[in-house]
N, C-alpha and C. Protein backbone atom coordinates (compact mmCIF):
# COMPACT_ATOMS: atom_id res chain seq x y z
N UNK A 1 0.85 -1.17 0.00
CA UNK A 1 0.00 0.00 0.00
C UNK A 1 0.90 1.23 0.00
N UNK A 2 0.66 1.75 -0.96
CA UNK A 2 1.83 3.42 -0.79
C UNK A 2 0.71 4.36 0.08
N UNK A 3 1.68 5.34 0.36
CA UNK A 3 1.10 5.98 1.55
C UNK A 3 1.40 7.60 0.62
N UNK A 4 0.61 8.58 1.10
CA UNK A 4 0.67 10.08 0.56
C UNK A 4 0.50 10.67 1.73
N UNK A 5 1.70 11.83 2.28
CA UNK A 5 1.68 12.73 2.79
C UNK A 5 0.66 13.61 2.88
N UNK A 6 0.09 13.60 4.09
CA UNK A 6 -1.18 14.84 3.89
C UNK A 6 -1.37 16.08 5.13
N UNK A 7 -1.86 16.97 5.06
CA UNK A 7 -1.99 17.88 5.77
C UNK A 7 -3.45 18.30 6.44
N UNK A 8 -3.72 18.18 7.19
CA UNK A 8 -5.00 18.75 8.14
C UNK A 8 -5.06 19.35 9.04
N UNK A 9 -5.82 20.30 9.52
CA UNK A 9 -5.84 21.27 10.89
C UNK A 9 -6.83 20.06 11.40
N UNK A 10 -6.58 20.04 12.42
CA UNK A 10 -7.46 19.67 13.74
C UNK A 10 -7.61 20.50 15.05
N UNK A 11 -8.84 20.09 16.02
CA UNK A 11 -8.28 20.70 17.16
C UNK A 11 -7.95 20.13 17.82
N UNK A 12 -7.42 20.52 19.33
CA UNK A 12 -6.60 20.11 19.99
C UNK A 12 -6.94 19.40 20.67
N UNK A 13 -8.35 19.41 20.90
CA UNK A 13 -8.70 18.30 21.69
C UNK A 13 -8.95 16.40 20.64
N UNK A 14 -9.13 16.88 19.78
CA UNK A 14 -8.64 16.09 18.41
C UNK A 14 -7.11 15.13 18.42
N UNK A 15 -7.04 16.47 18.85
CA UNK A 15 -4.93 15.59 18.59
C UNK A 15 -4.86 14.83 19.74
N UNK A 16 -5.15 15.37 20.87
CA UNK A 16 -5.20 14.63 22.44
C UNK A 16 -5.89 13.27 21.69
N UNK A 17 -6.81 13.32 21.86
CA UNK A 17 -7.91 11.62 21.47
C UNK A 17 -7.21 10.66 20.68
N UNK A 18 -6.34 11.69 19.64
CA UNK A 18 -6.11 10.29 18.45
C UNK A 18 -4.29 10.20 19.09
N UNK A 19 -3.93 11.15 19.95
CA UNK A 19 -2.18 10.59 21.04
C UNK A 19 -2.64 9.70 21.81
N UNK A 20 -3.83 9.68 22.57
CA UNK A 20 -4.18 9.12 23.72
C UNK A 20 -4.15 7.30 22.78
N UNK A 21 -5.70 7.51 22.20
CA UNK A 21 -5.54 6.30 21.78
C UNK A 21 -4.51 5.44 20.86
N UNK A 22 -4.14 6.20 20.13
CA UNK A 22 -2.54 5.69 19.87
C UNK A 22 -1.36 5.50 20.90
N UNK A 23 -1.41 5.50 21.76
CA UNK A 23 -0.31 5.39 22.43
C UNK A 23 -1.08 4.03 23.36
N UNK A 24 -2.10 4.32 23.84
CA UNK A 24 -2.85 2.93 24.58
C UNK A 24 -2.85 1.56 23.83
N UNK A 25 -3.16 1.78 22.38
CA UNK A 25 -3.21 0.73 21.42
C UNK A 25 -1.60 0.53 21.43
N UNK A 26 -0.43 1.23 21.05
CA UNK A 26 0.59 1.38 20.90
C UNK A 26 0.92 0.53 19.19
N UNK A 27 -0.08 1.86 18.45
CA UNK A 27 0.35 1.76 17.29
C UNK A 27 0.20 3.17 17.35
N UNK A 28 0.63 3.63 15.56
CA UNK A 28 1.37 4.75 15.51
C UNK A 28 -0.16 5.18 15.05
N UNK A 29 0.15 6.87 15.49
CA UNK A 29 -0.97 7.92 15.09
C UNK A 29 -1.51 7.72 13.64
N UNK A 30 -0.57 7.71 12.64
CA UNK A 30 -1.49 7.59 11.63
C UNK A 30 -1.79 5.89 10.82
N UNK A 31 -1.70 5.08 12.14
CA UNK A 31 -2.40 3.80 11.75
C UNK A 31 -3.74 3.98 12.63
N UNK A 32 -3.87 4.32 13.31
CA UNK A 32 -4.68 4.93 14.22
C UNK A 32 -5.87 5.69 12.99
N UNK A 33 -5.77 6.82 13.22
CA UNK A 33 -6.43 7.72 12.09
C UNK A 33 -6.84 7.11 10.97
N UNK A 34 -6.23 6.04 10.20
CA UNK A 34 -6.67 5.15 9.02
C UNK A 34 -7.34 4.24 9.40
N UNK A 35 -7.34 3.63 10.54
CA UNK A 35 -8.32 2.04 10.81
C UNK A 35 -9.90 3.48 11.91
N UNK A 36 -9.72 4.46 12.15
CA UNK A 36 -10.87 5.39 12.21
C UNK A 36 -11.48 6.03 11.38
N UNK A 37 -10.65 6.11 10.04
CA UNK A 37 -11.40 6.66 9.02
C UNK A 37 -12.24 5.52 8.60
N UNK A 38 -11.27 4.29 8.05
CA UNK A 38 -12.43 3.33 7.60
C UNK A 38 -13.22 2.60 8.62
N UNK A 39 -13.41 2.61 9.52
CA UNK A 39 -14.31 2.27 10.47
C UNK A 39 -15.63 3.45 10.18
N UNK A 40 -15.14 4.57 10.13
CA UNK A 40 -16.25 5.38 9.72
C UNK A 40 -16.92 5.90 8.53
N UNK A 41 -16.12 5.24 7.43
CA UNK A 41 -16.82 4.84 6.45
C UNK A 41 -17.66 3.66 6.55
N UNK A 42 -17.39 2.69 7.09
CA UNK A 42 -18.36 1.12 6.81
C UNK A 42 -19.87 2.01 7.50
N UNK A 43 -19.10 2.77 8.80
CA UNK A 43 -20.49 2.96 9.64
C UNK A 43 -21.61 4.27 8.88
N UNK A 44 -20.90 4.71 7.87
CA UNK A 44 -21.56 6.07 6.94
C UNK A 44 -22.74 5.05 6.08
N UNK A 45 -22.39 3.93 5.56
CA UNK A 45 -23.73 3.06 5.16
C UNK A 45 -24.66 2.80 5.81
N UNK A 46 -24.30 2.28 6.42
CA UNK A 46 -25.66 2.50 7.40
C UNK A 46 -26.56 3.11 7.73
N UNK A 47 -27.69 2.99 8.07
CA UNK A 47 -29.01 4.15 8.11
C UNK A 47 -28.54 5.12 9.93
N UNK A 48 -28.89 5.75 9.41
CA UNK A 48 -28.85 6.44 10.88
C UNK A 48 -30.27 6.42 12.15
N UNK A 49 -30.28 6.38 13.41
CA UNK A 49 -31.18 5.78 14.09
C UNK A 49 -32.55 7.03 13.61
N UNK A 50 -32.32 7.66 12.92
CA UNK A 50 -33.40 8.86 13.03
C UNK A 50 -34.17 8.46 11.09
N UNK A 51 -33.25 8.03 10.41
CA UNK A 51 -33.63 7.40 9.15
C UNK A 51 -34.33 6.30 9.26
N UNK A 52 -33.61 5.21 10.04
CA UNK A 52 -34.55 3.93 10.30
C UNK A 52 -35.72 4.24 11.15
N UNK A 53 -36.07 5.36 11.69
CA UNK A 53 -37.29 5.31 12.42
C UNK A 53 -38.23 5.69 11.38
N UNK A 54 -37.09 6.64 10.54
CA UNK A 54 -38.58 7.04 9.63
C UNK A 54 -39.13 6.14 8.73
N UNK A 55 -38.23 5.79 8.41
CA UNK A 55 -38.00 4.49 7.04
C UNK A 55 -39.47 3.27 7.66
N UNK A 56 -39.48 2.87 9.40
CA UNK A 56 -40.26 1.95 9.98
C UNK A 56 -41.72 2.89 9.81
N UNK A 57 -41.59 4.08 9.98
CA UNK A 57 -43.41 4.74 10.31
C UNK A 57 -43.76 4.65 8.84
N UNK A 58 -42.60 4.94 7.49
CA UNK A 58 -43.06 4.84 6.35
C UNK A 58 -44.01 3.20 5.87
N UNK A 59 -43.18 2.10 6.43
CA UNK A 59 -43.60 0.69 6.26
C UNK A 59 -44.72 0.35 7.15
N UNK A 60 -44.47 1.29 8.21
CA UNK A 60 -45.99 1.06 8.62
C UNK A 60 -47.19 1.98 8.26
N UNK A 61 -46.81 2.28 7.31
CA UNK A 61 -48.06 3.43 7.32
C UNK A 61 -48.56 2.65 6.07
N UNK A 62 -47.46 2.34 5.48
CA UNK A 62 -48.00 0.81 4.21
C UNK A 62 -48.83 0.23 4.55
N UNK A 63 -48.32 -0.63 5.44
CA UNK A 63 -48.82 -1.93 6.06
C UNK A 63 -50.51 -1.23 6.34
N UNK A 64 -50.49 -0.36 7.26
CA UNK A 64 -51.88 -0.13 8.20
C UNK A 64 -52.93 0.61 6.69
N UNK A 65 -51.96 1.02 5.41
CA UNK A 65 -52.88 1.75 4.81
C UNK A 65 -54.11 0.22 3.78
N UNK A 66 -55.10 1.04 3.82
CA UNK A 66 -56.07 -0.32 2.66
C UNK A 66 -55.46 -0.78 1.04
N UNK A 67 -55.08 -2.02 1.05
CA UNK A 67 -55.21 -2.52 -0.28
C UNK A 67 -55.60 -1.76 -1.50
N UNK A 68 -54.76 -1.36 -2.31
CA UNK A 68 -55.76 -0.53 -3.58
C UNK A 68 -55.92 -1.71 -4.52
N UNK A 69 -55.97 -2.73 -4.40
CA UNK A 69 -56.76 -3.90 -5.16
C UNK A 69 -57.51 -4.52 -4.86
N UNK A 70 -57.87 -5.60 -5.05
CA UNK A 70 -58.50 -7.08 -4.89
C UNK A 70 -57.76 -8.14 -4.79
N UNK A 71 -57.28 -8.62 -3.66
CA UNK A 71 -56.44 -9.78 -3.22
C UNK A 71 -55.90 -10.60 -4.66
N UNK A 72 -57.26 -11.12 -5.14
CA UNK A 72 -57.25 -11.96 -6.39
C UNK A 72 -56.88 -11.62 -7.94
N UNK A 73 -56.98 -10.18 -7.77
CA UNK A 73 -56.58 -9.13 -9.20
C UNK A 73 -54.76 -9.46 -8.71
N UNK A 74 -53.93 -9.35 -7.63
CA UNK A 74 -52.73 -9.64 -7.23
C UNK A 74 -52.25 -11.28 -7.33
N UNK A 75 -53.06 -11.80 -6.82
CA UNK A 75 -52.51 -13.28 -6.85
C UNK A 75 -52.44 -13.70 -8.62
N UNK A 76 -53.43 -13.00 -9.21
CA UNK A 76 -53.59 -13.37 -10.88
C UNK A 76 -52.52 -13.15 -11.48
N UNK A 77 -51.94 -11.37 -11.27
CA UNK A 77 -50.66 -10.94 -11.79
C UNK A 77 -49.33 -11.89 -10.77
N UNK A 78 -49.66 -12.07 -9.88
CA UNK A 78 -48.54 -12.85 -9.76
C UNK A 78 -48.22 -14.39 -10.52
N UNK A 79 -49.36 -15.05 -10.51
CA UNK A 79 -49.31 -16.05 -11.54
C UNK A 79 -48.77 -15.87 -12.80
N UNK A 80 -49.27 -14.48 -13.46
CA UNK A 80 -48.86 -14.27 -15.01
C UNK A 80 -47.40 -14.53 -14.81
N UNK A 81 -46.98 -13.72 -13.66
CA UNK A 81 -45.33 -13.11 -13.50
C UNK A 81 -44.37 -14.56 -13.72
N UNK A 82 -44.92 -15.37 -12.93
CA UNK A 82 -44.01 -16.63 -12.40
C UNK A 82 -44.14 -17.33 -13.73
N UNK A 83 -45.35 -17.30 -14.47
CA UNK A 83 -45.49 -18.01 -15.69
C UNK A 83 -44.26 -17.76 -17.09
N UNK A 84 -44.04 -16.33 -16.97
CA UNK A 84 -43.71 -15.53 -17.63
C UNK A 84 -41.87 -15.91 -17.80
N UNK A 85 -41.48 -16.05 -16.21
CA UNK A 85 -40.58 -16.12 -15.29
C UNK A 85 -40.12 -17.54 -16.26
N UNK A 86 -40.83 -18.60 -16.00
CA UNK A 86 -40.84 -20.11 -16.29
C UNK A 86 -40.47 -20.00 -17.96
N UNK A 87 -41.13 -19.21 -18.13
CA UNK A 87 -41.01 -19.83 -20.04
C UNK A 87 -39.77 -18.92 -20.48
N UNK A 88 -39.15 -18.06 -19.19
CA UNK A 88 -37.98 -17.29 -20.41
C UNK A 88 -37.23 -17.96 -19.99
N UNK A 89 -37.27 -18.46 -18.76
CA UNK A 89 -35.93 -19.66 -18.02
C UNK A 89 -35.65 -20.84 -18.83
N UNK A 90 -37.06 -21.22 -19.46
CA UNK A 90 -36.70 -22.60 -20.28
C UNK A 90 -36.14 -22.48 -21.43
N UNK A 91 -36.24 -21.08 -21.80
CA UNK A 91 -36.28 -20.75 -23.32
C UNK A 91 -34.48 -20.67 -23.34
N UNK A 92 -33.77 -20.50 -21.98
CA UNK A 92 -32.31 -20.32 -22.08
C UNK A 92 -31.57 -21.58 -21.92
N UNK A 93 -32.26 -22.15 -21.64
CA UNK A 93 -31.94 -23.60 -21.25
C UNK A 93 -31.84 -24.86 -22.33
């Protein structure tokens, strides 16, 4: 892995946190700073607790809202679908 020289202001209470925990771990500051950056990238995918709440009132507001069909107008199109599904699968086969 090549490495590039870089420059950042931080504050000081910044620099304290990432000496402290570098020196406790007793690896160096900027292995430190790199296994925290990507730790906080994996965790940037993730929904945040205020997204997933909304994201749940959205699915429930699904769930609790009425059907705009007829159970059986759905189960029909799903039949077409799977049918549909079946004959292009065979057709590759």
């Amino acid at each position: 892995m090549s490495m590039v020289k870089v420059t950042y202001s931080l504050d000081d209470a910044t620099v304290r946190r990432i000496r402290a925990v570098s020196a406790r771990l007793g690896i160096p500051q900027s292995q430190m700073v790199r296994e925290a950056v990507a730790d906080y990238a994996a965790r940037k995918d993730r929904l945040s607790e205020a997204e997933r709440l909304r994201m749940l009132e959205v699915l429930e507001r699904i769930r609790d809202s009425p059907p705009s069909r007829p159970q059986e107008e759905v189960e029909a199109e799903l039949r077409q679908i799977r049918e549909a599904r079946k004959r292009a699968w065979r057709s590759k086969t």
